[in-house]
PDB file of N, CA and C in Angstrom:
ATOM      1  N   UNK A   1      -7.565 -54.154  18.069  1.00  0.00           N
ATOM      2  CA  UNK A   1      -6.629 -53.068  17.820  1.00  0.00           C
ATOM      3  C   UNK A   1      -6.295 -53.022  16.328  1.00  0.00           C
ATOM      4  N   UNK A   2      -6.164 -51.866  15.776  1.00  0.00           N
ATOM      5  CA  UNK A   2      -5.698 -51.394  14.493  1.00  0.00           C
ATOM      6  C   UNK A   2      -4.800 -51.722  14.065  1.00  0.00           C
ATOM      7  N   UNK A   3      -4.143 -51.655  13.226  1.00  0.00           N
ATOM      8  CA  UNK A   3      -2.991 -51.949  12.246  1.00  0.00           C
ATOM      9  C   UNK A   3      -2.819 -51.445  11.273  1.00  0.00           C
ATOM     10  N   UNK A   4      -3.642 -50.641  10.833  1.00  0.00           N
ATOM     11  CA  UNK A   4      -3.933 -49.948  10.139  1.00  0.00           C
ATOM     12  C   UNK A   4      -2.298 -49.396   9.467  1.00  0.00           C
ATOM     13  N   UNK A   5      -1.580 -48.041  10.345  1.00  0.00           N
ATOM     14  CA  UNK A   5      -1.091 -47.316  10.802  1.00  0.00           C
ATOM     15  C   UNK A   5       0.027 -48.037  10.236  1.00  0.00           C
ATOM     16  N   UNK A   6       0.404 -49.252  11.280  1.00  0.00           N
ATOM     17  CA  UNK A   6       1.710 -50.269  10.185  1.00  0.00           C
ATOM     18  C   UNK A   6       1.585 -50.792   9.121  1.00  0.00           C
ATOM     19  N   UNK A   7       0.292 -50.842   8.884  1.00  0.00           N
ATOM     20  CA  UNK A   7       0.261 -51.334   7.414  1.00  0.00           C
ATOM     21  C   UNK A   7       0.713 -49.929   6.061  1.00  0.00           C
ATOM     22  N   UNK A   8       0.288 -48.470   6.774  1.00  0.00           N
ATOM     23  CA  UNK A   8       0.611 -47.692   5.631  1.00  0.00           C
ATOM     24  C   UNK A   8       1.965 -47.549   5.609  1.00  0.00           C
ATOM     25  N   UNK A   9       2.430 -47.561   6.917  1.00  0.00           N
ATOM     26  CA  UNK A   9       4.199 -47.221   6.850  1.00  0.00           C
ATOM     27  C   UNK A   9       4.818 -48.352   6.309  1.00  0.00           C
ATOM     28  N   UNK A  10       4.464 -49.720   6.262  1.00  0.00           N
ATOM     29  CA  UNK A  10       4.812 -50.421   5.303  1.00  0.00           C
ATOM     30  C   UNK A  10       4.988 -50.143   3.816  1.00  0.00           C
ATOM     31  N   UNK A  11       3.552 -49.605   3.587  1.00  0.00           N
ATOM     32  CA  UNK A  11       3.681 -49.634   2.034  1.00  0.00           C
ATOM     33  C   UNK A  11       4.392 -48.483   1.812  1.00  0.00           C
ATOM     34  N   UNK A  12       4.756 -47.368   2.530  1.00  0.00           N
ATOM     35  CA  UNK A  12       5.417 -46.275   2.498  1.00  0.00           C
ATOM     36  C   UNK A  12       7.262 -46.685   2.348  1.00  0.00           C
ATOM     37  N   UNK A  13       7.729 -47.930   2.675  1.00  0.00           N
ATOM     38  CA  UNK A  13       9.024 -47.974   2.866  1.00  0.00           C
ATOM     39  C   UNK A  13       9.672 -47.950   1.985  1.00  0.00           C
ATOM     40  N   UNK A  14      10.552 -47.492   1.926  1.00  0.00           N
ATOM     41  CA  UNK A  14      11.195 -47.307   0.177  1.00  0.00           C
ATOM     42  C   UNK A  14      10.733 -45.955  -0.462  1.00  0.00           C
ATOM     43  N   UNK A  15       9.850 -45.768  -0.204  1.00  0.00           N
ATOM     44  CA  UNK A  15       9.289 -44.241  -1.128  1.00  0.00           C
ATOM     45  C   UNK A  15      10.325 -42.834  -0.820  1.00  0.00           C
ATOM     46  N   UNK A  16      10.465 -42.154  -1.023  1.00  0.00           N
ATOM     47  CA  UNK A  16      10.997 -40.801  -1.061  1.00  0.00           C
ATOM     48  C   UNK A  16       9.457 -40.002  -0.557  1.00  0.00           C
ATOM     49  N   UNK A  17       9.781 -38.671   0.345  1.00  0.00           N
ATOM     50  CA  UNK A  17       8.623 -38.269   1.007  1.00  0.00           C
ATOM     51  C   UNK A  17       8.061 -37.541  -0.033  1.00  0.00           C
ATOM     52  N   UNK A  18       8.342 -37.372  -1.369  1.00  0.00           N
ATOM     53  CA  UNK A  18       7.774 -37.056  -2.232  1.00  0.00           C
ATOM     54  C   UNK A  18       6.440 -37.701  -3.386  1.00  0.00           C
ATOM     55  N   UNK A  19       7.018 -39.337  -2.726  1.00  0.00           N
ATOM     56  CA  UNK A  19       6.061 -39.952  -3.571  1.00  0.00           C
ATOM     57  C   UNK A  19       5.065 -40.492  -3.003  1.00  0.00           C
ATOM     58  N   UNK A  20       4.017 -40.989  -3.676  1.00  0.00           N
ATOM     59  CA  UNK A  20       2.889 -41.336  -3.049  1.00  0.00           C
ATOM     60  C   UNK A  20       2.763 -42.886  -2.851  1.00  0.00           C
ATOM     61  N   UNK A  21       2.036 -43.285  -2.343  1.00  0.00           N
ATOM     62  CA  UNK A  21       1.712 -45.018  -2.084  1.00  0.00           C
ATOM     63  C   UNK A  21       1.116 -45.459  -3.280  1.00  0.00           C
ATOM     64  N   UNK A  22       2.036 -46.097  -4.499  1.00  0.00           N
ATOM     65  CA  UNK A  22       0.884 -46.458  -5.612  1.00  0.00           C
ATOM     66  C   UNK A  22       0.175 -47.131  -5.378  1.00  0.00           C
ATOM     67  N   UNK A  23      -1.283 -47.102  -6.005  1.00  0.00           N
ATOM     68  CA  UNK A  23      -2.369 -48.065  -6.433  1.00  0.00           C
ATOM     69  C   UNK A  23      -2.279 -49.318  -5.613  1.00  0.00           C
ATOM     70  N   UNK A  24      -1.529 -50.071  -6.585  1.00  0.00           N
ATOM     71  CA  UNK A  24      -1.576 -51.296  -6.182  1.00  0.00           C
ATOM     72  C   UNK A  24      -0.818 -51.915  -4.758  1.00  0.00           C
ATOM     73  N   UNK A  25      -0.234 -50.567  -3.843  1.00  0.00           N
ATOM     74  CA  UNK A  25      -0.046 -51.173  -2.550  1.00  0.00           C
ATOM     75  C   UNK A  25      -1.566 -50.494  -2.036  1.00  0.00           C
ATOM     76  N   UNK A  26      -2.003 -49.845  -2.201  1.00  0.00           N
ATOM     77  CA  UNK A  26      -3.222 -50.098  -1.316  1.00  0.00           C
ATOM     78  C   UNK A  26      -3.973 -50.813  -1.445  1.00  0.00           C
ATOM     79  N   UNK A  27      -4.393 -51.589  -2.731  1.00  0.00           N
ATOM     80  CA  UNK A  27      -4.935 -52.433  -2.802  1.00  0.00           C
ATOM     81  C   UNK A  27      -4.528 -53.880  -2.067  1.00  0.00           C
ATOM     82  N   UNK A  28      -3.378 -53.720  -1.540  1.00  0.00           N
ATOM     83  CA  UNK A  28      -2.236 -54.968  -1.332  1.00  0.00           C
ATOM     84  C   UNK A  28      -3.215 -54.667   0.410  1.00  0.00           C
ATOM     85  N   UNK A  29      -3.141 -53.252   0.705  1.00  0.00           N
ATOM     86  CA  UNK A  29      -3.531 -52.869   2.492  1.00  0.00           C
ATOM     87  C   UNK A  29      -5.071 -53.393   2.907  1.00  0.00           C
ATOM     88  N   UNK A  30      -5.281 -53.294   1.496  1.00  0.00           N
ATOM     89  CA  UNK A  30      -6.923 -53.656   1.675  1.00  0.00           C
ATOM     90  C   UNK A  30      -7.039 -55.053   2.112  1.00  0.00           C
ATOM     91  N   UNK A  31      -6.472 -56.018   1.904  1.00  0.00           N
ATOM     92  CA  UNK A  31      -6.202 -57.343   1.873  1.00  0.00           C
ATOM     93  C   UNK A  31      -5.972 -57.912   3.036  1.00  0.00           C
ATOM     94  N   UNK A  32      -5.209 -56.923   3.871  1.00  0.00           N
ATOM     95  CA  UNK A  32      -4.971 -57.095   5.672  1.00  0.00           C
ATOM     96  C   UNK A  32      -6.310 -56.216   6.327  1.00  0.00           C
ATOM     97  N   UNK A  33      -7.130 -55.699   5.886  1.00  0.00           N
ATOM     98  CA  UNK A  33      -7.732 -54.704   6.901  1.00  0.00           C
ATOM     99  C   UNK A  33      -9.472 -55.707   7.715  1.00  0.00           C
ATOM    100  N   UNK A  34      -9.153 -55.817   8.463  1.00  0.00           N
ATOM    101  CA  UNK A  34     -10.469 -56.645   9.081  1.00  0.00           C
ATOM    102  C   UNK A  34     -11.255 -55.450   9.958  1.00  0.00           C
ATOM    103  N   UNK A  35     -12.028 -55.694  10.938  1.00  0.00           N
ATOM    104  CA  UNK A  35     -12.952 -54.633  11.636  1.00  0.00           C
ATOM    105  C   UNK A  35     -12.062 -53.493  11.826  1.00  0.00           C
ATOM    106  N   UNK A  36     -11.423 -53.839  12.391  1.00  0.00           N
ATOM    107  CA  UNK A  36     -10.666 -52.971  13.534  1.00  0.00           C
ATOM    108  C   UNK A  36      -9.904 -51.630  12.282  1.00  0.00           C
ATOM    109  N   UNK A  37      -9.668 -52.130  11.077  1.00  0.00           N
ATOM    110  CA  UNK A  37      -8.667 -51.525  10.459  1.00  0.00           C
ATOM    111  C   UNK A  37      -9.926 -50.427   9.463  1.00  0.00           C
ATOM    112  N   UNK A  38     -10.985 -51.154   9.120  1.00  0.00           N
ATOM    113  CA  UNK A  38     -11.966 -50.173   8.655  1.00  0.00           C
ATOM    114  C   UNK A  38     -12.701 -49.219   9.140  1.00  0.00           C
ATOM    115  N   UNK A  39     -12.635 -49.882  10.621  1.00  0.00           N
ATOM    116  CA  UNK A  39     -13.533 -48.559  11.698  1.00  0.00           C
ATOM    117  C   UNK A  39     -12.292 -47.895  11.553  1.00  0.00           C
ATOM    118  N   UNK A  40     -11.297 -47.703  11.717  1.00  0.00           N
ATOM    119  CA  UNK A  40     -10.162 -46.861  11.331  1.00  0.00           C
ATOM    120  C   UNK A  40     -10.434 -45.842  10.193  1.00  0.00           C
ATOM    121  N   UNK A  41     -10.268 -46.615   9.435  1.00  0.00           N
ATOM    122  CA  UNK A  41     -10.670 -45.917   7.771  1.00  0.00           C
ATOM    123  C   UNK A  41     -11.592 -44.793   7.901  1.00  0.00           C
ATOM    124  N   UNK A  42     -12.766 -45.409   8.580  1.00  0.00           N
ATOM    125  CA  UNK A  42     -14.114 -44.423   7.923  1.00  0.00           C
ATOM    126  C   UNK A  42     -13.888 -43.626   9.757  1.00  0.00           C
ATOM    127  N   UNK A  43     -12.986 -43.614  10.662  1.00  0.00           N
ATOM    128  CA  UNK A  43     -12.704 -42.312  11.475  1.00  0.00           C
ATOM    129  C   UNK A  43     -11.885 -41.547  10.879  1.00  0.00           C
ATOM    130  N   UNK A  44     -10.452 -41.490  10.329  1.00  0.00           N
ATOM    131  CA  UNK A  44      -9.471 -40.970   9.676  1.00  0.00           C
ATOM    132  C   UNK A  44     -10.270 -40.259   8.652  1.00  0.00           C
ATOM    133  N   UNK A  45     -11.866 -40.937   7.723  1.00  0.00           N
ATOM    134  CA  UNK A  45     -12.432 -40.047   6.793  1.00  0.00           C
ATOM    135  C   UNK A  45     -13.187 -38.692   7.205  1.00  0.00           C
ATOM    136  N   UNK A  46     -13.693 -39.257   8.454  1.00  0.00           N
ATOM    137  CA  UNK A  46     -14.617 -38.408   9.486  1.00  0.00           C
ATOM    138  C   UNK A  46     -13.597 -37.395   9.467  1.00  0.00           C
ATOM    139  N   UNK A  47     -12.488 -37.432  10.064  1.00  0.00           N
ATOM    140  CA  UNK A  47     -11.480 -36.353  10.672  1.00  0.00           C
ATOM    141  C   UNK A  47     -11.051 -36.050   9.736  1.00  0.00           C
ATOM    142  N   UNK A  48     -10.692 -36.037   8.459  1.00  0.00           N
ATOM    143  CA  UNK A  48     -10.134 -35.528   7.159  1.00  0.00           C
ATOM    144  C   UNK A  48     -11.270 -34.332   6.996  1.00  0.00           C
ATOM    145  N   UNK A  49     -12.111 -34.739   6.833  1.00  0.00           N
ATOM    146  CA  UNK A  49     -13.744 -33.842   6.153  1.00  0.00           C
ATOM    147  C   UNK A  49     -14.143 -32.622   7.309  1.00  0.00           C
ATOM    148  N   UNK A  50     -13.432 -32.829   8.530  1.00  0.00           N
ATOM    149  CA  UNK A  50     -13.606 -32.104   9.497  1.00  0.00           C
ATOM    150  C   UNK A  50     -12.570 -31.294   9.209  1.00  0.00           C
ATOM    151  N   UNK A  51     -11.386 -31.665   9.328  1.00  0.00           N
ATOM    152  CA  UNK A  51     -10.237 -30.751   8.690  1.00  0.00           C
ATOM    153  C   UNK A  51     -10.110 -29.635   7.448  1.00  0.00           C
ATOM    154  N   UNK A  52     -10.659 -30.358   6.818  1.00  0.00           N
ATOM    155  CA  UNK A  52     -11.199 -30.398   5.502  1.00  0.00           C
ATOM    156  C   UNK A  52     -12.089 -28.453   5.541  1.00  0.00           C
ATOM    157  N   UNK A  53     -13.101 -28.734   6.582  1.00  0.00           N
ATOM    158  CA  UNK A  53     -13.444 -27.892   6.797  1.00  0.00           C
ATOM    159  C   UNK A  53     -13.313 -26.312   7.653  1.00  0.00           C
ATOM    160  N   UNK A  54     -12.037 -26.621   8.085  1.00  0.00           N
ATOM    161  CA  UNK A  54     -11.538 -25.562   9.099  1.00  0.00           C
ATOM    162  C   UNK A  54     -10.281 -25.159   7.909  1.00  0.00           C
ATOM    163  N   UNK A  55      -9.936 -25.500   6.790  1.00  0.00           N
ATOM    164  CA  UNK A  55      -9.165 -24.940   5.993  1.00  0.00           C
ATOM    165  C   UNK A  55      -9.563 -23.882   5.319  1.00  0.00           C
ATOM    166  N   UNK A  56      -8.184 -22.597   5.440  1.00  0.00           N
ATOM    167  CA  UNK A  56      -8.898 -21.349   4.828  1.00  0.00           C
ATOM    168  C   UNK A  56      -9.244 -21.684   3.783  1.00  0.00           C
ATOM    169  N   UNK A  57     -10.208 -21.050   3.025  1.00  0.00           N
ATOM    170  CA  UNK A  57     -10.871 -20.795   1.317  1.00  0.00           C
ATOM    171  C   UNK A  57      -9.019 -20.549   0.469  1.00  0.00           C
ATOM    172  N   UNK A  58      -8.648 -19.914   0.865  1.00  0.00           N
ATOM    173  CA  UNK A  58      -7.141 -19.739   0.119  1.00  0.00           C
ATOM    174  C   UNK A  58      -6.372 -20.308  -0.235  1.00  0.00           C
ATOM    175  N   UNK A  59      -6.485 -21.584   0.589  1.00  0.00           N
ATOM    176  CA  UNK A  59      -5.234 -22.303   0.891  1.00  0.00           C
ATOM    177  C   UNK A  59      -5.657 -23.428   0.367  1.00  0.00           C
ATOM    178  N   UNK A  60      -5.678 -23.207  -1.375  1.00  0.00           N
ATOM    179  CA  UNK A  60      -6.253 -24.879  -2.313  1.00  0.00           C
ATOM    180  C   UNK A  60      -5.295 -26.135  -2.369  1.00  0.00           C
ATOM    181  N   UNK A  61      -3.969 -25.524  -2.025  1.00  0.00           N
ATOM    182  CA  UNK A  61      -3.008 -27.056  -2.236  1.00  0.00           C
ATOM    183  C   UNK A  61      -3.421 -28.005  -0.725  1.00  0.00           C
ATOM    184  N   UNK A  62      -3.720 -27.699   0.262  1.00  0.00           N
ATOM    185  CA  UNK A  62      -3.878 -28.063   1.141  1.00  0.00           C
ATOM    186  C   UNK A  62      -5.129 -28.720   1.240  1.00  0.00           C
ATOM    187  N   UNK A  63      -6.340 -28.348   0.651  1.00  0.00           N
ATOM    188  CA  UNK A  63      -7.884 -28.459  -0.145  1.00  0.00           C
ATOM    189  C   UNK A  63      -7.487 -29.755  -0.409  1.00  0.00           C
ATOM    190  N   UNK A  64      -6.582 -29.584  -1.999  1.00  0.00           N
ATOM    191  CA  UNK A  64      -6.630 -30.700  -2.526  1.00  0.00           C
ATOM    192  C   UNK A  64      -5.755 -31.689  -2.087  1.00  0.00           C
ATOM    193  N   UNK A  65      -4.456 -31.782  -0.709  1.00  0.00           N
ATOM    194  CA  UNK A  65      -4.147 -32.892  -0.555  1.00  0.00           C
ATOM    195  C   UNK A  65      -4.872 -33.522   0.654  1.00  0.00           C
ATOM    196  N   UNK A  66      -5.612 -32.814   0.912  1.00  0.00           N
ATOM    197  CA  UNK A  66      -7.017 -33.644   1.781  1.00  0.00           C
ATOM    198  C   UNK A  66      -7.909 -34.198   1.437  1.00  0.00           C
ATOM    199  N   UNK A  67      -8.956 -33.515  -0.092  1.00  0.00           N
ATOM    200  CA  UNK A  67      -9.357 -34.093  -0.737  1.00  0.00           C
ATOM    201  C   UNK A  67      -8.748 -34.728  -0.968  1.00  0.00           C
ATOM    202  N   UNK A  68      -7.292 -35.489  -1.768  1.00  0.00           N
ATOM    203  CA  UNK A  68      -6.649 -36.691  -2.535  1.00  0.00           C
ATOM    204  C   UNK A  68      -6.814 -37.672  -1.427  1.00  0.00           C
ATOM    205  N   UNK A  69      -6.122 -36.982  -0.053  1.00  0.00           N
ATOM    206  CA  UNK A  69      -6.274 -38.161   1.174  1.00  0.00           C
ATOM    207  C   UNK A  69      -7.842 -38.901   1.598  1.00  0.00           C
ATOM    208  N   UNK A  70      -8.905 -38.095   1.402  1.00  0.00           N
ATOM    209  CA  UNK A  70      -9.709 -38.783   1.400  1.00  0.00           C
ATOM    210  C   UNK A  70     -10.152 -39.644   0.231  1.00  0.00           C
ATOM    211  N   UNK A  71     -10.095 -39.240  -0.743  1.00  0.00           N
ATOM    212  CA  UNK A  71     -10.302 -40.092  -2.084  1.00  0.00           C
ATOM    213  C   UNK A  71      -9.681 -41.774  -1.729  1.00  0.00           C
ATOM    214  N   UNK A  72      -8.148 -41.348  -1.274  1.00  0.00           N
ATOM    215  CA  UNK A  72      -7.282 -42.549  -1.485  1.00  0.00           C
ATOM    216  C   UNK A  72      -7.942 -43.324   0.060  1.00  0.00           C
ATOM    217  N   UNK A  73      -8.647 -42.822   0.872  1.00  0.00           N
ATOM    218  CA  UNK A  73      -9.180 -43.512   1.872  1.00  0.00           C
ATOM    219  C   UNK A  73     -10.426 -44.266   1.803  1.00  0.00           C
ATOM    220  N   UNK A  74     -11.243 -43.369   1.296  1.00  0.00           N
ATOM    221  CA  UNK A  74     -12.640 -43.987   0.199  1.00  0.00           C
ATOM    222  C   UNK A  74     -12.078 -45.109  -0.515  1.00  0.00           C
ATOM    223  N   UNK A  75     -11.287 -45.234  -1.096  1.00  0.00           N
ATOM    224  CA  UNK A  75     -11.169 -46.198  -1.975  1.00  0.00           C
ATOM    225  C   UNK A  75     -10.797 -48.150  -1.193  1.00  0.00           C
ATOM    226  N   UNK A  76      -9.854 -47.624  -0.641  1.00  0.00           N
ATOM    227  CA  UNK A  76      -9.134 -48.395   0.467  1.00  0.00           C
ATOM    228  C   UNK A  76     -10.692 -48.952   1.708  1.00  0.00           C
ATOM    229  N   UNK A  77     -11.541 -48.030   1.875  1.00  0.00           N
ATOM    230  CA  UNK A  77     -12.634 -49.114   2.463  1.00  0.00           C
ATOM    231  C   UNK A  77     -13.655 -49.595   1.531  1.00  0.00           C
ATOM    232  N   UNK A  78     -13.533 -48.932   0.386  1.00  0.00           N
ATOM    233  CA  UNK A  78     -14.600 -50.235  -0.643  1.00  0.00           C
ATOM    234  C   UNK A  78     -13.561 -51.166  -0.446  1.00  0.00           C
ATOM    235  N   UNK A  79     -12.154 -50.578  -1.107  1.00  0.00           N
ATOM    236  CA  UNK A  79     -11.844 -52.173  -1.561  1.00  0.00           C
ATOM    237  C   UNK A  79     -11.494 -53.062  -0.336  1.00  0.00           C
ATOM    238  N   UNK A  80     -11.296 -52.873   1.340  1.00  0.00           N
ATOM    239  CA  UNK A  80     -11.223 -53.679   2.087  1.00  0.00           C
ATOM    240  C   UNK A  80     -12.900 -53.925   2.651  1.00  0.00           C
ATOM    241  N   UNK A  81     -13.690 -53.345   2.536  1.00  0.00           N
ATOM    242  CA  UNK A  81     -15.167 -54.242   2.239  1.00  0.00           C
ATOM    243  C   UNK A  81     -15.092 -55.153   1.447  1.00  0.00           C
ATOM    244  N   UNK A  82     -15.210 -54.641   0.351  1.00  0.00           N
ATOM    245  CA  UNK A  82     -15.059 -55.890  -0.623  1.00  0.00           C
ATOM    246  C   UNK A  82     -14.920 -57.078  -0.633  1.00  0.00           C
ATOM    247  N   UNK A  83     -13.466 -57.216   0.092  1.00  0.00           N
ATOM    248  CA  UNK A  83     -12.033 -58.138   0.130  1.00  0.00           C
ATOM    249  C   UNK A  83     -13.292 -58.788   1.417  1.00  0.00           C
ATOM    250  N   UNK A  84     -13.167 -58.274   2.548  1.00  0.00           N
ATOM    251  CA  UNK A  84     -13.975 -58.746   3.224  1.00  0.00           C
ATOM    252  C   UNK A  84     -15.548 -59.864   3.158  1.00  0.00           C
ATOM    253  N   UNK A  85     -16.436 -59.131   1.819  1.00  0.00           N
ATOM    254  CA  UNK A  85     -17.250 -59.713   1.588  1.00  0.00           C
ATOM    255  C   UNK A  85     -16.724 -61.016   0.572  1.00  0.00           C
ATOM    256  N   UNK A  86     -15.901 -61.142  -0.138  1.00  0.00           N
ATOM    257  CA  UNK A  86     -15.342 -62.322  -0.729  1.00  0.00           C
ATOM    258  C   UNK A  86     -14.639 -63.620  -0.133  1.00  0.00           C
ATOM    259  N   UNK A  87     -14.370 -63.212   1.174  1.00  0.00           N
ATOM    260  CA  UNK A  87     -13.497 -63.938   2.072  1.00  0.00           C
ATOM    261  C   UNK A  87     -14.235 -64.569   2.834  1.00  0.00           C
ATOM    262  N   UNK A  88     -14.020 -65.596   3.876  1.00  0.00           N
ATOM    263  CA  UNK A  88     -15.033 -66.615   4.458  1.00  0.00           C
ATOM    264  C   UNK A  88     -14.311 -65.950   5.630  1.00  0.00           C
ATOM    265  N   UNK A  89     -14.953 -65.621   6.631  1.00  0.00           N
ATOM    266  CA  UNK A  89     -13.897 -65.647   7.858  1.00  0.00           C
ATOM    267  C   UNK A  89     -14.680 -66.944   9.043  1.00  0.00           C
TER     268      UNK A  89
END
């Protein structure tokens, strides 16, 4: 099972719904994410890009905070690959 999910509302605590999860807590999420939390990742990317695609042509702020959401999701499974390949389990 995932964890994913508590791990972002973690790094979310304290924020104002205005701000974003800096940098270095996702890098902090990457650090907890084992199988379960990356097959996560790269479904949430699947379903972003699908979304992604049923958005009108008009509607660019919405474009781009899907694009940003996937960016910041891309990033979060290199770096919990990564973390993964450095680690002995």
């Amino acid at each position: 099972m995932s964890n994913l999910q508590e791990l972002i509302l973690e790094a979310r605590n304290g924020l104002s719904i205005q701000e974003r999860i800096p940098d270095q807590k996702w890098r902090e999420i990457a650090t907890f994410c084992g199988s379960a939390e990356i097959a996560e990742i790269e479904l949430r990317i699947q379903d972003l890009r699908a979304e992604l695609e049923s958005v009108e042509e008009w509607d660019g702020d919405t474009q781009d905070d899907i694009n940003l959401a996937i960016y910041k999701f891309k990033l979060l499974l290199e770096a919990a690959k990564a973390h993964r390949a450095e680690s002995p389990n």
